[in-house]
Structures are given as structure tokens and as C-alpha cells.
N, C-alpha and C. Protein backbone atom coordinates (compact mmCIF):
# COMPACT_ATOMS: atom_id res chain seq x y z
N UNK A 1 33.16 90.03 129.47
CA UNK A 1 32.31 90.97 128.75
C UNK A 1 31.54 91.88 129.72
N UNK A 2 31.24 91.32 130.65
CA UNK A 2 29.89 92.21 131.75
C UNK A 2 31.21 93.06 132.55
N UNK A 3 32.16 92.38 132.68
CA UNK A 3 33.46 93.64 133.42
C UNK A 3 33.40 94.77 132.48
N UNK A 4 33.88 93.81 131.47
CA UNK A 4 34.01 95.88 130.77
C UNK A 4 32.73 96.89 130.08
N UNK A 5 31.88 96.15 130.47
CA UNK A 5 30.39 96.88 130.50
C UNK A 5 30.36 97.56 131.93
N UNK A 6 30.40 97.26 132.58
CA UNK A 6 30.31 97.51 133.99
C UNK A 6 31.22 98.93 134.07
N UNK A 7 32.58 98.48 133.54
CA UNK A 7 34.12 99.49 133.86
C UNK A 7 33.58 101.10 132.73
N UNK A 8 32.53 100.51 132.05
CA UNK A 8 32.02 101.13 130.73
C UNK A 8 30.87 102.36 131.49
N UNK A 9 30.21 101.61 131.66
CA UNK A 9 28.49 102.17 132.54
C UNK A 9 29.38 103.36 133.48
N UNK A 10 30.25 102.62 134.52
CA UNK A 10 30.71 103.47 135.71
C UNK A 10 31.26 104.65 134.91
N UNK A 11 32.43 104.42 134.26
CA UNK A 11 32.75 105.36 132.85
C UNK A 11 32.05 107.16 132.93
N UNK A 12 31.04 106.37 132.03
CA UNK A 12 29.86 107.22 131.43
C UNK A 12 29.71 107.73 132.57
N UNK A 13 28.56 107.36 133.86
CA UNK A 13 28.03 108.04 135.23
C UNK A 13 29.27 109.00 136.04
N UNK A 14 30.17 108.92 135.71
CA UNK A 14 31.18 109.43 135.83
C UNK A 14 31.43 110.57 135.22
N UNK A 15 31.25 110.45 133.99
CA UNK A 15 31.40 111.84 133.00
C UNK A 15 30.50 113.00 133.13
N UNK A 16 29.05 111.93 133.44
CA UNK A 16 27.86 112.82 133.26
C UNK A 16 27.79 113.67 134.38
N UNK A 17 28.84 112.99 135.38
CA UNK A 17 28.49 113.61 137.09
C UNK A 17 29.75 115.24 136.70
N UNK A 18 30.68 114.61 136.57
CA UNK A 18 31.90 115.88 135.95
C UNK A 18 31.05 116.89 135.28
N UNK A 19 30.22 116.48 134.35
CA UNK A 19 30.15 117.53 133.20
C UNK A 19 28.62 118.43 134.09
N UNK A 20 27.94 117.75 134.71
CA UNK A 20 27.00 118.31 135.49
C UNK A 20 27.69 119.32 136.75
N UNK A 21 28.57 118.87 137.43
CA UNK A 21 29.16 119.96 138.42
C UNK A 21 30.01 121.08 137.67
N UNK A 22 30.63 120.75 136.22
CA UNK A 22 31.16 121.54 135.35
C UNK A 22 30.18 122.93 135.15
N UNK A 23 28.58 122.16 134.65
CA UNK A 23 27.98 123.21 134.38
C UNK A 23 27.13 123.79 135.62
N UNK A 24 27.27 123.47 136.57
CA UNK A 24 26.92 124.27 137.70
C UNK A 24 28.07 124.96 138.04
N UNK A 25 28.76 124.93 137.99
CA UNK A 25 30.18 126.55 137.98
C UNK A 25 29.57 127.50 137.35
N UNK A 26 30.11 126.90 136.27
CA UNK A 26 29.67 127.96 134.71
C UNK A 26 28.33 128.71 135.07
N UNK A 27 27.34 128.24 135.60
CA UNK A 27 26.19 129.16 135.59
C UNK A 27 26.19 130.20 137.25
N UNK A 28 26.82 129.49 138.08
CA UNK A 28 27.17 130.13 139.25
C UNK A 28 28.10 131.16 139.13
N UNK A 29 28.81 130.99 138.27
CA UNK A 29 30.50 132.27 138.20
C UNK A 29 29.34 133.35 136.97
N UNK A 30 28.54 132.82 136.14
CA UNK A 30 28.01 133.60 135.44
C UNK A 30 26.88 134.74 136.28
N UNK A 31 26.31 134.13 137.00
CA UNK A 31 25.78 134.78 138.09
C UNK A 31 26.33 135.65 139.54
N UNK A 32 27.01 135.22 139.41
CA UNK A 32 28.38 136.34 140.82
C UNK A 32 28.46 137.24 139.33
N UNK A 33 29.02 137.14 138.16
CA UNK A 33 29.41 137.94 137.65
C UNK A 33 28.59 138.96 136.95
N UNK A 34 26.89 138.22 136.52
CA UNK A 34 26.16 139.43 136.79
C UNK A 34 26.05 140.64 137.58
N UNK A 35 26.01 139.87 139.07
CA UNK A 35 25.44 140.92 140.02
C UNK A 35 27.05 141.43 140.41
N UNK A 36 27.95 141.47 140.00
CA UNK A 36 29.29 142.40 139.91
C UNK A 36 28.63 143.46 138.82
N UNK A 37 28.47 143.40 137.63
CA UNK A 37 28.25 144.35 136.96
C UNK A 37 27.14 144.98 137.05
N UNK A 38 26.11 144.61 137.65
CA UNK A 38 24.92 145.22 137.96
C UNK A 38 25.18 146.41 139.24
N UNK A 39 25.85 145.64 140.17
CA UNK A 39 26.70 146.42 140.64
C UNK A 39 27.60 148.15 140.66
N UNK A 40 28.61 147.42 139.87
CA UNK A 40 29.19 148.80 139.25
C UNK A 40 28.35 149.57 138.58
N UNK A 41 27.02 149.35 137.75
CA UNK A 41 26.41 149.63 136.88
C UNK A 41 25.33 150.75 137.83
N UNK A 42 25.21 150.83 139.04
CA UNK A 42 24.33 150.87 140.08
C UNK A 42 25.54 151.97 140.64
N UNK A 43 26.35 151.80 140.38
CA UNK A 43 27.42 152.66 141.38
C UNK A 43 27.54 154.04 140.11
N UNK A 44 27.41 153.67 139.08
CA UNK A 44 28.26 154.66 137.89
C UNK A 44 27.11 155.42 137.93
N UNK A 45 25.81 154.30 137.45
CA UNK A 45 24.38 155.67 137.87
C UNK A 45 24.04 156.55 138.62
N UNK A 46 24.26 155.80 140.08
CA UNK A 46 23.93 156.88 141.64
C UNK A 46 25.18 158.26 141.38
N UNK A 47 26.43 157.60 140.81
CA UNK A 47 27.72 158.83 140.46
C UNK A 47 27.24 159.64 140.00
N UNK A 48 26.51 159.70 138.91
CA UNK A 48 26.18 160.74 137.43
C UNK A 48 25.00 161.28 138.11
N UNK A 49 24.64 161.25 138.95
CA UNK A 49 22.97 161.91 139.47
C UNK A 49 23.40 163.15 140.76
């Protein structure tokens, strides 16, 4: 019983660690991809002036 609690616990700490470096991408690629469009956005303005 305490094995597959154990095989269980590790499991879970496991998932939570995946899904935590998952969402540190996601907010990092969201951020490069701001300052890309802020970017161009900065380039199209200085153009038109």
C-alpha cells in the first residue's frame, strides 16, 4: 500500500513540476512575442512620420 502511495505522491510532484515549466514557456514565448510586435509596431510608426 505505502509503494503505491509513494509511486502515487512522486506521480503528482512530477506533473506539478511539468505543468509549472509548461507554464513558464507559455508566459516567456508570450513575452518575446510582445516585444516582437511592439517592435514592428515602433518600426511602422517611426515609417509614417
Amino acid at each position: 500500500m505505502a509503494e503505491g502511495m509513494t509511486y502515487l505522491a512522486v506521480a503528482y510532484m512530477g506533473m506539478l513540476f511539468g505543468i509549472g515549466i509548461w507554464t513558464w514557456t507559455v508566459f516567456a514565448r508570450s513575452r518575446d512575442l510582445e516585444q516582437r510586435i511592439h517592435a514592428i509596431e515602433q518600426i511602422h510608426t517611426d515609417n509614417e512620420e
